[in-house]
Protein backbone atom coordinates (compact mmCIF):
# COMPACT_ATOMS: atom_id res chain seq x y z
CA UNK A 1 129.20 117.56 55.55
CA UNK A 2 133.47 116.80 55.68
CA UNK A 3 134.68 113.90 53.70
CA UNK A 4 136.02 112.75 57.09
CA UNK A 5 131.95 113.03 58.16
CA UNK A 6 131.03 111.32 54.62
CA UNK A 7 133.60 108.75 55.84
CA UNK A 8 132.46 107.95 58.77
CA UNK A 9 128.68 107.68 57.80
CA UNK A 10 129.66 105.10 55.25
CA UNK A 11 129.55 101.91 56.58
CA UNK A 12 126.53 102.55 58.95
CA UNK A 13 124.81 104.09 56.02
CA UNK A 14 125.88 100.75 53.78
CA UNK A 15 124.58 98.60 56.51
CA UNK A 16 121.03 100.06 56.81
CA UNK A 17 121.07 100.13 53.14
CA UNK A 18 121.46 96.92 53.15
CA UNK A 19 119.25 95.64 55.94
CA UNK A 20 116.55 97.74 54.34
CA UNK A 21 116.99 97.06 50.43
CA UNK A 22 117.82 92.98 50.75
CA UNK A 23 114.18 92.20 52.63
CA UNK A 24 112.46 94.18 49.63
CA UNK A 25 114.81 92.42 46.36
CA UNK A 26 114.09 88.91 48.32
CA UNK A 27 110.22 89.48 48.09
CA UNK A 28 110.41 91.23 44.81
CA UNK A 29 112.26 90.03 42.66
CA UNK A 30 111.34 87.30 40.04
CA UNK A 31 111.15 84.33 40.52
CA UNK A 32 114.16 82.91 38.29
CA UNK A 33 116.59 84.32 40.59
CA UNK A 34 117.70 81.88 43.21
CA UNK A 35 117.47 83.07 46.97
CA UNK A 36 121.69 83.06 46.93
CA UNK A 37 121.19 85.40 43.90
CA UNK A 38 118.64 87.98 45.89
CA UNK A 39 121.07 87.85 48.80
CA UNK A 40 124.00 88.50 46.63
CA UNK A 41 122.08 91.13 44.84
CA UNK A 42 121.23 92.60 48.52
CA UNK A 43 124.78 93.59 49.42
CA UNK A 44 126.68 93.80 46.08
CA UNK A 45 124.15 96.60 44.14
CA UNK A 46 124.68 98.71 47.12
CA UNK A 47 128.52 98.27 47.35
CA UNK A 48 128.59 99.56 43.67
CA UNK A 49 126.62 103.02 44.44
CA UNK A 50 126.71 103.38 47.90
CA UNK A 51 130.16 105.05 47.77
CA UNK A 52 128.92 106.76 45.06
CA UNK A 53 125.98 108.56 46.50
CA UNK A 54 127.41 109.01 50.11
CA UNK A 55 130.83 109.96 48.72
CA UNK A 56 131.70 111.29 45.43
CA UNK A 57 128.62 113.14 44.82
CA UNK A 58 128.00 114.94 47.98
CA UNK A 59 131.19 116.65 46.92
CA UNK A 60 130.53 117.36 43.31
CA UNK A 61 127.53 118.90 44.41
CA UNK A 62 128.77 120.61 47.54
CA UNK A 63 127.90 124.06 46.74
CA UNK A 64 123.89 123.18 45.26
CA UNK A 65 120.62 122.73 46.88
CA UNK A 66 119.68 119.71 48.68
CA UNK A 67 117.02 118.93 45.86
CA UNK A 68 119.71 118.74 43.30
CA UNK A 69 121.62 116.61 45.03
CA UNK A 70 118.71 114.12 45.81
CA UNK A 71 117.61 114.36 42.54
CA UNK A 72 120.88 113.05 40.85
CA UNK A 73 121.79 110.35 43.52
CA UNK A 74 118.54 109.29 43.86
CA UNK A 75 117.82 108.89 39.82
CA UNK A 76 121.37 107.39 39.47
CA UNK A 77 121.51 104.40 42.07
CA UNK A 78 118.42 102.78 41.01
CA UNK A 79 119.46 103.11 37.45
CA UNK A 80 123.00 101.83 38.02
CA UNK A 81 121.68 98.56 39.90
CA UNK A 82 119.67 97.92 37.49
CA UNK A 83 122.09 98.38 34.40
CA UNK A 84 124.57 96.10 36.65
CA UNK A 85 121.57 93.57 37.32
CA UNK A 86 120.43 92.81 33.99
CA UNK A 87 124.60 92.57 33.11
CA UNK A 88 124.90 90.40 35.53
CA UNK A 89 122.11 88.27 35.88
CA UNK A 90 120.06 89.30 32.66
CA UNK A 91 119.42 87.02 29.68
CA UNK A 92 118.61 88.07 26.28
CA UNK A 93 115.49 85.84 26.07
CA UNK A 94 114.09 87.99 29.11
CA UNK A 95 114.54 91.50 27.29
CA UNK A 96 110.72 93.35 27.56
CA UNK A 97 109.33 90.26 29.15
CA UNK A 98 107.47 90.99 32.54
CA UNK A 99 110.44 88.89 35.32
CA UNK A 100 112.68 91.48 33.40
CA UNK A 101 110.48 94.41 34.14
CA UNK A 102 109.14 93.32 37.86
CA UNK A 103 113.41 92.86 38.48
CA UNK A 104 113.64 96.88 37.93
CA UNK A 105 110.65 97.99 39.13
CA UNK A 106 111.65 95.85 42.75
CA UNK A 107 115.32 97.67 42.14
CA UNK A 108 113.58 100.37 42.14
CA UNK A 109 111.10 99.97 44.78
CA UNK A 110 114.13 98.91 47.56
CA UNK A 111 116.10 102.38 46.67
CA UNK A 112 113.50 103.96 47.14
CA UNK A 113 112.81 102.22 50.76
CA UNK A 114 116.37 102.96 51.48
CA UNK A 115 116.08 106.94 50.86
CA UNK A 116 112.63 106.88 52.91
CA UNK A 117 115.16 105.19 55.65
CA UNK A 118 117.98 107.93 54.90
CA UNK A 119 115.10 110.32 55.23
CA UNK A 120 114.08 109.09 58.96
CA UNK A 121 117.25 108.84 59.92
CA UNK A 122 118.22 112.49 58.65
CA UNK A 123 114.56 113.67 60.20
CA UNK A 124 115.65 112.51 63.90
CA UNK A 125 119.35 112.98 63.52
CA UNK A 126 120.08 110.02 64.50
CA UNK A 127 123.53 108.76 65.39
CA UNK A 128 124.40 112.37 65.33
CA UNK A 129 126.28 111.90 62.07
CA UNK A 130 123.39 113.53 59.81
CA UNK A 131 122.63 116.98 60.28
């Protein structure tokens, strides 16, 4: 894909990422995190690796297989969020206890909803934006 294609995917793609990821971090994750935090935590972790993944490393990668690529983005978003979760929201108390752990796995477990998504959407070409 173009940047200008990359560029126009992104805010559809942030949106779906967002309607798909929030449902699964409200559910998931512990309960010490207040529903404003979950919501908050639905739209900002994506805004800090969407552009990433739909932008920057599409590019770097341009000229590698598809697995690569997934391989990388899809190893470093859930990773990120959770490194800027615990910074944000983490307490030193909570390091190795089981909220701390059940927070990353749910990170985890919404990225990985979100690239299923990605993956239906890119299946049906949808919106005629994936190919």
């Amino acid at each position: 894909m173009s940047p200008s294609e990359l560029w126009r995917f992104l805010p559809l793609g942030y949106l779906l990422s967002i309607l798909i990821e929030t449902p699964v971090l409200l559910v998931g994750l512990s309960r010490r995190h207040s529903l404003r935090r979950k919501l908050l935590a639905g739209v900002w972790l994506t805004a800090c690796t969407y552009p990433i993944v739909t932008l920057v490393l599409p590019l770097l990668l341009v000229d590698r297989s598809r697995n690569l690529y997934l391989i990388v983005a899809e190893t470093f978003a859930p990773v990120a969020e959770c490194v800027l979760f615990w910074l944000a929201f983490g307490d030193s108390a909570d390091v190795g206890k089981p909220s701390m752990w059940r927070d990353f796995a749910t990170i985890v477990v919404a990225n990985l909803a979100s690239f299923l998504g990605g993956e239906v959407i890119n299946s049906y070409h949808w919106f005629g934006l994936l190919g």
